[in-house]
N, C-alpha and C. Protein backbone atom coordinates (compact mmCIF):
# COMPACT_ATOMS: atom_id res chain seq x y z
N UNK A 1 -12.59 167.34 101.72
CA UNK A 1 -12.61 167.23 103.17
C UNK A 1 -12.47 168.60 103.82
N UNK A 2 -11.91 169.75 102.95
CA UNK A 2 -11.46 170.88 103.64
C UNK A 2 -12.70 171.55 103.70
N UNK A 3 -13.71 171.34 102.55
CA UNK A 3 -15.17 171.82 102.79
C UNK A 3 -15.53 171.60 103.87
N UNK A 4 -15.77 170.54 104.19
CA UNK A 4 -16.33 170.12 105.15
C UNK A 4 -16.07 170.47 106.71
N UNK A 5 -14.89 170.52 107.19
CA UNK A 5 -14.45 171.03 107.92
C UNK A 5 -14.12 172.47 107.94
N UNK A 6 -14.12 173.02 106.57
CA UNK A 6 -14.71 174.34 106.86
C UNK A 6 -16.06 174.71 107.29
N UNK A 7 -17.21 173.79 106.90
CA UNK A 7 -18.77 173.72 107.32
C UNK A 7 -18.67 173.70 108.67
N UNK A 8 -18.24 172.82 109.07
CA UNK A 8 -18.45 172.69 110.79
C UNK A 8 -17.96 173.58 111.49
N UNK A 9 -16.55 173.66 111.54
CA UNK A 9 -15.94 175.06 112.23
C UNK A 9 -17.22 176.54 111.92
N UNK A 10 -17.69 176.51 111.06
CA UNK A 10 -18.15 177.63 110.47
C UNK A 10 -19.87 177.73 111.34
N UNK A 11 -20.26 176.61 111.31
CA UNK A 11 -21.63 176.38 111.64
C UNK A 11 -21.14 176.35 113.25
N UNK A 12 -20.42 176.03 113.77
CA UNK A 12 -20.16 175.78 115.54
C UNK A 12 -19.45 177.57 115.90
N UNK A 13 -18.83 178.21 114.72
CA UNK A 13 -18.83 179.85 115.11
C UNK A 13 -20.19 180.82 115.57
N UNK A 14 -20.90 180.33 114.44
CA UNK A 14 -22.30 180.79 114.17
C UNK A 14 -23.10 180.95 115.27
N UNK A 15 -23.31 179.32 115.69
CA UNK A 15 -23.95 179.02 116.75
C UNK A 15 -23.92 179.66 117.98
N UNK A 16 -22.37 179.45 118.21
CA UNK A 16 -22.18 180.37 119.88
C UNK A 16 -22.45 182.21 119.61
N UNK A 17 -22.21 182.43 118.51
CA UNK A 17 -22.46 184.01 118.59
C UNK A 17 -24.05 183.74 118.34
N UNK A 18 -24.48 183.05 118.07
CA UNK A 18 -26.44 183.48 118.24
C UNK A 18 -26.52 183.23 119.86
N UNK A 19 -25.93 181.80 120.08
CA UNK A 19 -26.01 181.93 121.64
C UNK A 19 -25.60 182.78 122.98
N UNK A 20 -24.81 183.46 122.75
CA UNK A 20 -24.21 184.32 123.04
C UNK A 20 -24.82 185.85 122.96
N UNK A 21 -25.32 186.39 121.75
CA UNK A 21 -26.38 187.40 121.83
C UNK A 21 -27.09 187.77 122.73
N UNK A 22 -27.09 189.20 122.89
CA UNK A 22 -28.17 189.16 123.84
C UNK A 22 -29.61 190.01 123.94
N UNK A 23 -29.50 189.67 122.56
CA UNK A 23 -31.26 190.22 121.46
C UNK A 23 -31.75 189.24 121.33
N UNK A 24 -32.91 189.31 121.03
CA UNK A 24 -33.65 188.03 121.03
C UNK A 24 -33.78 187.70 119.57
N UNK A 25 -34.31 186.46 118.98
CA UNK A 25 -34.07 186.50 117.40
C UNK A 25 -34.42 186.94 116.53
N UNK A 26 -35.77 187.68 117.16
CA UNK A 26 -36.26 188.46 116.01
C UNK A 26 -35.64 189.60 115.77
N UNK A 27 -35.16 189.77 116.79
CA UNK A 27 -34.49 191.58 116.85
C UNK A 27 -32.90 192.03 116.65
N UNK A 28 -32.22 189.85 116.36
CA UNK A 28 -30.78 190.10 116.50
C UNK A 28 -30.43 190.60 115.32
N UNK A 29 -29.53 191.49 115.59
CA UNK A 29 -28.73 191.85 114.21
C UNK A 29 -27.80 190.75 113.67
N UNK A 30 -27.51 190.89 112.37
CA UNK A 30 -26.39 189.67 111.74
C UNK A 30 -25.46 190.22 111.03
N UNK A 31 -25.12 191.36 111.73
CA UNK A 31 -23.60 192.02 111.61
C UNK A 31 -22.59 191.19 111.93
N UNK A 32 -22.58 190.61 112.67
CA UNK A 32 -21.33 189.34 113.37
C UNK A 32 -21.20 188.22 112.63
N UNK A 33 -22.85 187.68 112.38
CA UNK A 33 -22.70 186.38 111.51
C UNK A 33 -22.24 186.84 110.13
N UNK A 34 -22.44 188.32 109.44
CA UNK A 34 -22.21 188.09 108.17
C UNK A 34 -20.44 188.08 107.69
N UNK A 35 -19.94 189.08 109.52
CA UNK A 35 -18.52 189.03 109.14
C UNK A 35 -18.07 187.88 109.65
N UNK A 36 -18.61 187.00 109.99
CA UNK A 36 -17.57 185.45 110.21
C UNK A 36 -17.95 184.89 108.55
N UNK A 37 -19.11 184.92 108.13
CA UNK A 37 -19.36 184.11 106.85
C UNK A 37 -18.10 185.09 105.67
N UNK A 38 -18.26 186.57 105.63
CA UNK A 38 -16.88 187.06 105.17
C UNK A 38 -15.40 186.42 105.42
N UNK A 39 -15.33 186.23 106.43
CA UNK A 39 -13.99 185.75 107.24
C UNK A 39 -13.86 184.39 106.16
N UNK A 40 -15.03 183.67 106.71
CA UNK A 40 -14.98 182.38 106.24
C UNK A 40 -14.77 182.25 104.36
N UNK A 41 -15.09 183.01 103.41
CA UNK A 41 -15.17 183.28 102.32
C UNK A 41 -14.15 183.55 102.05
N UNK A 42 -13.14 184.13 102.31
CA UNK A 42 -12.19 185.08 102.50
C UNK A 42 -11.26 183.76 102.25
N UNK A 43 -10.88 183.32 103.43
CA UNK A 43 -10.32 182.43 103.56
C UNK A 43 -10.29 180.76 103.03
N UNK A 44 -11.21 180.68 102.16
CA UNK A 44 -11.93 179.20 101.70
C UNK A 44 -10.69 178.45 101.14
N UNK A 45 -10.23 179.39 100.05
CA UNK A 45 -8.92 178.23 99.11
C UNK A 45 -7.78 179.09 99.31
N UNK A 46 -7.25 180.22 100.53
CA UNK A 46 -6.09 180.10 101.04
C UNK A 46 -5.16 179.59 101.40
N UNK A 47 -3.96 179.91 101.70
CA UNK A 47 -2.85 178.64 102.01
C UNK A 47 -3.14 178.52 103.38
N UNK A 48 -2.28 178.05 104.35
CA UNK A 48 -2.31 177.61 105.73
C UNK A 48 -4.11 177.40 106.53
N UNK A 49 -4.57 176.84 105.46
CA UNK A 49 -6.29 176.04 106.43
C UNK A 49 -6.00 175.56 107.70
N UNK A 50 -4.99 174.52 107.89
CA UNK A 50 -5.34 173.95 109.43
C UNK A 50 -5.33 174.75 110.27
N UNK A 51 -3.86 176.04 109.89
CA UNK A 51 -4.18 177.07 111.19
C UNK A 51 -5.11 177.66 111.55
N UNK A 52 -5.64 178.17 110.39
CA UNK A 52 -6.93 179.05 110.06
C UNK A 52 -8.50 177.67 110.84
N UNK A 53 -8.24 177.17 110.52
CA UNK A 53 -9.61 176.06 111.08
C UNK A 53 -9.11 175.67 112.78
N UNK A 54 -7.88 175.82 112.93
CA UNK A 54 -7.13 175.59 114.24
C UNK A 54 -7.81 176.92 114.69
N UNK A 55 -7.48 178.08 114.94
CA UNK A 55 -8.14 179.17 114.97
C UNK A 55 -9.17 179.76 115.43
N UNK A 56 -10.04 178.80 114.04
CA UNK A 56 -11.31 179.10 114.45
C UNK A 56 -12.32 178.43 115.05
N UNK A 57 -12.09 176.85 115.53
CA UNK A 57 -12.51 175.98 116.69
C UNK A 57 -11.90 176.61 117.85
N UNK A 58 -10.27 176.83 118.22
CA UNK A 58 -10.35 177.82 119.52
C UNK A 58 -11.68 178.66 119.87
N UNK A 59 -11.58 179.77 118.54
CA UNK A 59 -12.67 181.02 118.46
C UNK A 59 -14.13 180.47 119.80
N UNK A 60 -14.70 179.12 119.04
CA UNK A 60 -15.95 178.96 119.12
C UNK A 60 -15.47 177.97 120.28
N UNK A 61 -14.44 177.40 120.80
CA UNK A 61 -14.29 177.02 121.91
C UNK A 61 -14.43 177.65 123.07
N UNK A 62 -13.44 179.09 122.73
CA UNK A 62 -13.60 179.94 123.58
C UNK A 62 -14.75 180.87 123.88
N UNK A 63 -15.61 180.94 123.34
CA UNK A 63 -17.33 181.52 123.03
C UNK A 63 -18.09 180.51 123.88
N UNK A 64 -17.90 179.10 123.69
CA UNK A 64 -19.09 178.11 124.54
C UNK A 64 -18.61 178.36 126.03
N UNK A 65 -16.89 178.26 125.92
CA UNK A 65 -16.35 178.38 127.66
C UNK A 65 -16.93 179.59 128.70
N UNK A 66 -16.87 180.44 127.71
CA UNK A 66 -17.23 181.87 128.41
C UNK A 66 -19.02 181.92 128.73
N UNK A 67 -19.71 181.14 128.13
CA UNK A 67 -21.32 181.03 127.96
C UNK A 67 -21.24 180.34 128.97
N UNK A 68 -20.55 179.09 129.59
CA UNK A 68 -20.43 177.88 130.36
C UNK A 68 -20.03 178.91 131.84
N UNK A 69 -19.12 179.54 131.42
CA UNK A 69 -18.47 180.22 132.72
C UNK A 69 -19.57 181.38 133.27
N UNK A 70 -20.17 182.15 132.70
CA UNK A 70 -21.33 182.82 132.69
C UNK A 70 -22.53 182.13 133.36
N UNK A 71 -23.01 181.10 132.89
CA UNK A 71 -24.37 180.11 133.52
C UNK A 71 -23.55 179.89 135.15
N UNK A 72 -22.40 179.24 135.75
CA UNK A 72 -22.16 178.28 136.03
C UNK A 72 -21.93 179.52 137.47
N UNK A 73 -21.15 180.99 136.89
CA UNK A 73 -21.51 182.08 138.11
C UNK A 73 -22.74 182.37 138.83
N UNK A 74 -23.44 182.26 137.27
CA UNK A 74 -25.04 182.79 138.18
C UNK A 74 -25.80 181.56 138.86
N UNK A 75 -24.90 180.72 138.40
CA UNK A 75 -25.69 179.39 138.99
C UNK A 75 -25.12 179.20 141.02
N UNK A 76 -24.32 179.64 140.86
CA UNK A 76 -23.42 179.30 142.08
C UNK A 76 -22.62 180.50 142.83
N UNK A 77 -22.70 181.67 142.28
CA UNK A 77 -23.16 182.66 143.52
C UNK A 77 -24.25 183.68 142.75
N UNK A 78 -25.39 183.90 143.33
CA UNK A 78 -26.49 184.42 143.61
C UNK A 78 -26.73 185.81 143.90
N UNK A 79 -25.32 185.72 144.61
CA UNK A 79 -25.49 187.65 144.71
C UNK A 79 -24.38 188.54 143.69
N UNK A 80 -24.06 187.61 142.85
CA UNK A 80 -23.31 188.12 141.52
C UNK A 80 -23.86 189.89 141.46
N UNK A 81 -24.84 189.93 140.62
CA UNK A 81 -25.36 191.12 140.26
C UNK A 81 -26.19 191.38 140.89
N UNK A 82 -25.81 191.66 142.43
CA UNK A 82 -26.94 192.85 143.18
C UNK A 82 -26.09 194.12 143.32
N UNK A 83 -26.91 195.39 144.33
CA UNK A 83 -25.97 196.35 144.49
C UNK A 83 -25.72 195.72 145.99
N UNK A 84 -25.00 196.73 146.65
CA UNK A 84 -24.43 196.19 147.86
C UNK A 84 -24.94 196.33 148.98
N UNK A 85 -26.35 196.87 149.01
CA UNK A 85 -27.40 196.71 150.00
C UNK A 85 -28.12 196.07 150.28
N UNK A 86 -28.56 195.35 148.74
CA UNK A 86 -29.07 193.97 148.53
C UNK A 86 -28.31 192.63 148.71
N UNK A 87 -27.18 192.83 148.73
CA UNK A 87 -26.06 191.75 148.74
C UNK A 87 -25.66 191.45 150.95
N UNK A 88 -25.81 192.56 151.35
CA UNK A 88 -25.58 192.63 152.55
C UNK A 88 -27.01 192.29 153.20
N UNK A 89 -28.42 192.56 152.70
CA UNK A 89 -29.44 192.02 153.29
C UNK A 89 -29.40 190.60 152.97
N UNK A 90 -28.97 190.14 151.62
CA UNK A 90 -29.47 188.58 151.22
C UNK A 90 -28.69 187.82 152.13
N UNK A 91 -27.03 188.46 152.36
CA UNK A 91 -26.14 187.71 153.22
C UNK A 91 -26.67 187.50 155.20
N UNK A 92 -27.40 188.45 155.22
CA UNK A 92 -27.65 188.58 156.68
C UNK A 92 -28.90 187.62 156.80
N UNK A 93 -29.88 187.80 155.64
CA UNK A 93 -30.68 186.44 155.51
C UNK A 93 -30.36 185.15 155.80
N UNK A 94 -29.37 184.67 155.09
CA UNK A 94 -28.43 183.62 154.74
C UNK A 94 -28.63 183.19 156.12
N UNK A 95 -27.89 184.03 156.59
CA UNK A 95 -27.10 183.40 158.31
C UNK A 95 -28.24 183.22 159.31
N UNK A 96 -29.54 183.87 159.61
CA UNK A 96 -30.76 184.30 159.83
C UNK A 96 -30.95 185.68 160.31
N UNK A 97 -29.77 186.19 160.09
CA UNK A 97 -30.39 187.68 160.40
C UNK A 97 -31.71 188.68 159.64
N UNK A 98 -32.02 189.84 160.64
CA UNK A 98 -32.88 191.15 159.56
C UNK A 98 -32.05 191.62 160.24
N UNK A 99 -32.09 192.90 158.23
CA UNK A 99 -31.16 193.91 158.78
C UNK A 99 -32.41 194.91 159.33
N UNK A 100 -31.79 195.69 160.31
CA UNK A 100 -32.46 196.97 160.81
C UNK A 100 -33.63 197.68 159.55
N UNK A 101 -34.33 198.41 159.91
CA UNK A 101 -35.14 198.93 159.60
C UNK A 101 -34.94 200.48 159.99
N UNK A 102 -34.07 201.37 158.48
CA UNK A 102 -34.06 202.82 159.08
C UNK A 102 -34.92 203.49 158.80
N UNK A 103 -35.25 204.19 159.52
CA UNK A 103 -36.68 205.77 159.76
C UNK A 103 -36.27 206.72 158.26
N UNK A 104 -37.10 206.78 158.03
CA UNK A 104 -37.16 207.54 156.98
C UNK A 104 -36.26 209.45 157.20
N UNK A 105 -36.10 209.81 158.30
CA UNK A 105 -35.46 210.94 158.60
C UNK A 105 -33.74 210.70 158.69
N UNK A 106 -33.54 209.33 159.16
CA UNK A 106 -31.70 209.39 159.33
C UNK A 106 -31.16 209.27 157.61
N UNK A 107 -32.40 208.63 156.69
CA UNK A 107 -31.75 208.69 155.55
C UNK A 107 -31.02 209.87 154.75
């Protein structure tokens, strides 16, 4: 049974660090995956497993939360990553304003 639940914990680590990447697949490196599969090796017929499997479902808990928390910003404010000229035109949009239009000399 400890296989097994080492499989899953192991395969649900995996997952969020491919998801999580931010190379595309042909180009990701598997420096990360090979040191969790180390980790995981490492640790196979050690003493204290539940902590260690306790652990490492946090790990990959905390990997989907942060992916979840990530989508859920850009989903619901919009001007996350502008600079602040763009953020002050989109906002003046918003409301129905235009901003001014400066002359190329006061710049």
């Amino acid at each position: 049974m400890a296989t097994a639940q080492h499989r899953a914990a192991y395969r649900a680590l995996v997952r969020e660090v491919n998801r999580a990447s931010i190379y595309p697949r042909a180009t990701r490196p598997n420096t990360v995956a090979s040191h969790v599969r180390a980790i995981f090796a490492e640790r196979r017929d050690g003493n204290d497993n539940e902590r260690f499997l306790h652990d490492m479902r946090n790990a990959a808990t905390f990997m989907r939360s942060q992916r979840m928390h990530k989508t859920l910003l850009e989903r619901y404010n919009p001007l996350l990553g502008l600079s602040t000229e763009e953020r002050v035109k989109k906002t003046a949009h918003r409301v129905g304003l235009d901003m001014p239009v400066t002359p190329k000399d006061e710049e």
